[in-house]
N, C-alpha and C. Protein backbone atom coordinates (compact mmCIF):
# COMPACT_ATOMS: atom_id res chain seq x y z
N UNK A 1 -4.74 -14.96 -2.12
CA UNK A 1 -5.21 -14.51 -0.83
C UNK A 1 -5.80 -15.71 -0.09
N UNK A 2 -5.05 -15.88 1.40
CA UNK A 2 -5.55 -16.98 2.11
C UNK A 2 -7.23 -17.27 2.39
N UNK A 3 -8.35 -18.29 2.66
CA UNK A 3 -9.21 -18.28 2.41
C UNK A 3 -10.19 -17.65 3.58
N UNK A 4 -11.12 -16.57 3.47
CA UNK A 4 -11.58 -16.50 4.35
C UNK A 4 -11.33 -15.32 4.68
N UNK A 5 -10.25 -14.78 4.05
CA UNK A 5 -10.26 -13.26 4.62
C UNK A 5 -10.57 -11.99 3.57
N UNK A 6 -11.25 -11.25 3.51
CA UNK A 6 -12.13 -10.66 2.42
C UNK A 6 -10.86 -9.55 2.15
N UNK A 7 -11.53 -9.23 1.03
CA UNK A 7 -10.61 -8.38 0.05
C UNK A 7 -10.44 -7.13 0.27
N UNK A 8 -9.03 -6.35 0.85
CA UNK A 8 -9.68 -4.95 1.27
C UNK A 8 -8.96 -3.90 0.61
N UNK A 9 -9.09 -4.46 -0.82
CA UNK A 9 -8.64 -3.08 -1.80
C UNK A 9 -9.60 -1.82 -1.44
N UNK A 10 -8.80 -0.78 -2.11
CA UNK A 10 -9.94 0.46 -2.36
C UNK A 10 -10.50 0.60 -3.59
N UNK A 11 -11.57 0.73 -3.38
CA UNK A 11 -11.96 0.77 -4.97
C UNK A 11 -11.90 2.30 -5.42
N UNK A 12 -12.35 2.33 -6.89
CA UNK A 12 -12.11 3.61 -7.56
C UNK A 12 -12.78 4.52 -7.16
N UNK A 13 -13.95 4.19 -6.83
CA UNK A 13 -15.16 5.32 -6.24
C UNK A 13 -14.65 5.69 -5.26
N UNK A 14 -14.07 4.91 -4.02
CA UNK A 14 -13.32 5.48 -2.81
C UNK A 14 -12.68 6.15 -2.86
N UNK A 15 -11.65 6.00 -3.73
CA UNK A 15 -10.23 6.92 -4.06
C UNK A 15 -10.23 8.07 -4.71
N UNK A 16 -11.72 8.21 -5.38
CA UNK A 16 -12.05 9.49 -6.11
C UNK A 16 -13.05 10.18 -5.08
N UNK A 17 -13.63 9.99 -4.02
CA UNK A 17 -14.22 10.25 -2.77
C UNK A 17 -13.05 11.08 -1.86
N UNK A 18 -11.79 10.28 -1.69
CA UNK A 18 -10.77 10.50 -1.18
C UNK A 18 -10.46 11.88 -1.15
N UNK A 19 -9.95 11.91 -3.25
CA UNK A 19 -8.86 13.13 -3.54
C UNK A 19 -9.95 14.18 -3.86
N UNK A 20 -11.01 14.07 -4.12
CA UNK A 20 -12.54 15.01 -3.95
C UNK A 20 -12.29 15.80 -2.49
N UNK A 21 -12.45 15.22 -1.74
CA UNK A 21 -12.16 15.90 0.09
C UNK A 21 -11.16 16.15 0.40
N UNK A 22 -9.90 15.71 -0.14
CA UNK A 22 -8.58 16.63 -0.14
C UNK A 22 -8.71 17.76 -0.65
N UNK A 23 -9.33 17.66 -2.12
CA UNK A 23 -9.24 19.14 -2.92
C UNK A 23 -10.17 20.02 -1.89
N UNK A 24 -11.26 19.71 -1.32
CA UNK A 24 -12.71 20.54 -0.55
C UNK A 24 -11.63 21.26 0.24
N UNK A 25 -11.08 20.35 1.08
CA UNK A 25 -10.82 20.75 2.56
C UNK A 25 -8.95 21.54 2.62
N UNK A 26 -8.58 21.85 0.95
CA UNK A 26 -7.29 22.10 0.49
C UNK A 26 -6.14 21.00 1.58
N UNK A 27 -5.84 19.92 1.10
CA UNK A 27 -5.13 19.14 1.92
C UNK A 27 -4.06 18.27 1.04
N UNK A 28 -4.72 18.58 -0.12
CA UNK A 28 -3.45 18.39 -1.33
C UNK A 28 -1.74 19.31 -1.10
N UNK A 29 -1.93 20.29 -0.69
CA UNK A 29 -1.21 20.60 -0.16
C UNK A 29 0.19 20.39 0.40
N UNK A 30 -0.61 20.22 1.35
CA UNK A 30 -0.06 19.03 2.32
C UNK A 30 0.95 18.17 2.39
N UNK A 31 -0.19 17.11 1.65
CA UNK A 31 0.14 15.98 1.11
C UNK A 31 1.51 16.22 0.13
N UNK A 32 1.30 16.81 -0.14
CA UNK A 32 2.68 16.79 -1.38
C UNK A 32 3.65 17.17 -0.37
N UNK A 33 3.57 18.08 -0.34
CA UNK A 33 4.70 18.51 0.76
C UNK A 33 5.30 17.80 1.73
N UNK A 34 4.65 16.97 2.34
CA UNK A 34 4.84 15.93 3.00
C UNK A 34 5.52 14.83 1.90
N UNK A 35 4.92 14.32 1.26
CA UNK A 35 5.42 13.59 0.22
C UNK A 35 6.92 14.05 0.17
N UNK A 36 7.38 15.17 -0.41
CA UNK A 36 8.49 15.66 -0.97
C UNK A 36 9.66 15.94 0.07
N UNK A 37 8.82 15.81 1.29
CA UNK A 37 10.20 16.01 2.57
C UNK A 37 10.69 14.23 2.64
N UNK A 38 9.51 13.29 2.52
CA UNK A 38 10.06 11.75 2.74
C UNK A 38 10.09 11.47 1.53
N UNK A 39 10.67 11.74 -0.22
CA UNK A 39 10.73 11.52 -0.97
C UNK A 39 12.71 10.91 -1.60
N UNK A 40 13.28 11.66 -0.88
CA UNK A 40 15.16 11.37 -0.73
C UNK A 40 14.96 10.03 0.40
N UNK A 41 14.20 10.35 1.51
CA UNK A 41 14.15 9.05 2.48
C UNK A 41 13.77 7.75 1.90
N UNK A 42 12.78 7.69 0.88
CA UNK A 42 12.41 6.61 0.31
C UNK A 42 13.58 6.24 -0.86
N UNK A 43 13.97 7.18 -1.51
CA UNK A 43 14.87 6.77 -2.32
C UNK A 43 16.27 6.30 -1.89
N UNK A 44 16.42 6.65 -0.72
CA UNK A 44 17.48 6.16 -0.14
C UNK A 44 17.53 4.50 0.17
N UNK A 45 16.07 4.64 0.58
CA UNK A 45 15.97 3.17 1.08
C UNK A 45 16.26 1.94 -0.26
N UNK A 46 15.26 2.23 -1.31
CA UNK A 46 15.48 1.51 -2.88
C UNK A 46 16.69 1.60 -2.83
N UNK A 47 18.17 2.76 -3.08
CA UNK A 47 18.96 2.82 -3.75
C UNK A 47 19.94 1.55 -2.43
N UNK A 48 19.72 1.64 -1.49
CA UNK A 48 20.09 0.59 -0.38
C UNK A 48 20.03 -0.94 -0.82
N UNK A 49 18.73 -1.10 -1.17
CA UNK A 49 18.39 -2.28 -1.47
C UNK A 49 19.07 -2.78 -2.69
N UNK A 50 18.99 -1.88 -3.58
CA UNK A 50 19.49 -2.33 -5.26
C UNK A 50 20.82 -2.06 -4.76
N UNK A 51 21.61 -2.17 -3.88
CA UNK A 51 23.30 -2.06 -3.34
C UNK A 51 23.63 -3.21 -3.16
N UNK A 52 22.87 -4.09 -2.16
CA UNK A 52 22.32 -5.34 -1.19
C UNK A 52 22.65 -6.16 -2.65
N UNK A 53 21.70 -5.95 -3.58
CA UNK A 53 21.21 -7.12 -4.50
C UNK A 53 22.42 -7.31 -5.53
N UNK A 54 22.96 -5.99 -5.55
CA UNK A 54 24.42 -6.29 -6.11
C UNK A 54 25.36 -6.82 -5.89
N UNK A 55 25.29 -6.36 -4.89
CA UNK A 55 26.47 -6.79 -3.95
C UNK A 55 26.36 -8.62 -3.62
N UNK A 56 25.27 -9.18 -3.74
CA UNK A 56 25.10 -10.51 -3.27
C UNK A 56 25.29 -11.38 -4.84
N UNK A 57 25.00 -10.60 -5.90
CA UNK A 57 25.01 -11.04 -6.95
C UNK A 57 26.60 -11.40 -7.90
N UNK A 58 27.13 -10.35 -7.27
CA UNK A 58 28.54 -10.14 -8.12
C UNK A 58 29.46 -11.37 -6.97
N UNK A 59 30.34 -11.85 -8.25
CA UNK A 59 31.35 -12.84 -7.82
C UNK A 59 32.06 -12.91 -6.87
């Protein structure tokens, strides 16, 4: 990491803060669901890429 610019992981306490107020506010839900409609979209994109890398690789 270049110098000077601070670190902006999430830490564990955050992320368990996070999925704590998803579960409160039922938004897990959601989330998945959402997840699972852009889940073929993302895989499309990988299976694209690993096409690319073949394709540049083979003779």
């Amino acid at each position: 990491m270049p110098k000077g610019k601070p670190n902006k992981r999430y830490t564990p306490e955050f992320k368990i803060k996070v999925v704590e107020t998803m579960h409160r506010e039922k938004l897990i839900k959601y989330v998945c669901l959402t997840f699972r409609a852009s889940l073929p979209a993302i895989l499309r994109k990988t299976d694209d890429k690993a096409d690319k890398i073949a394709e540049n690789k083979a003779p």
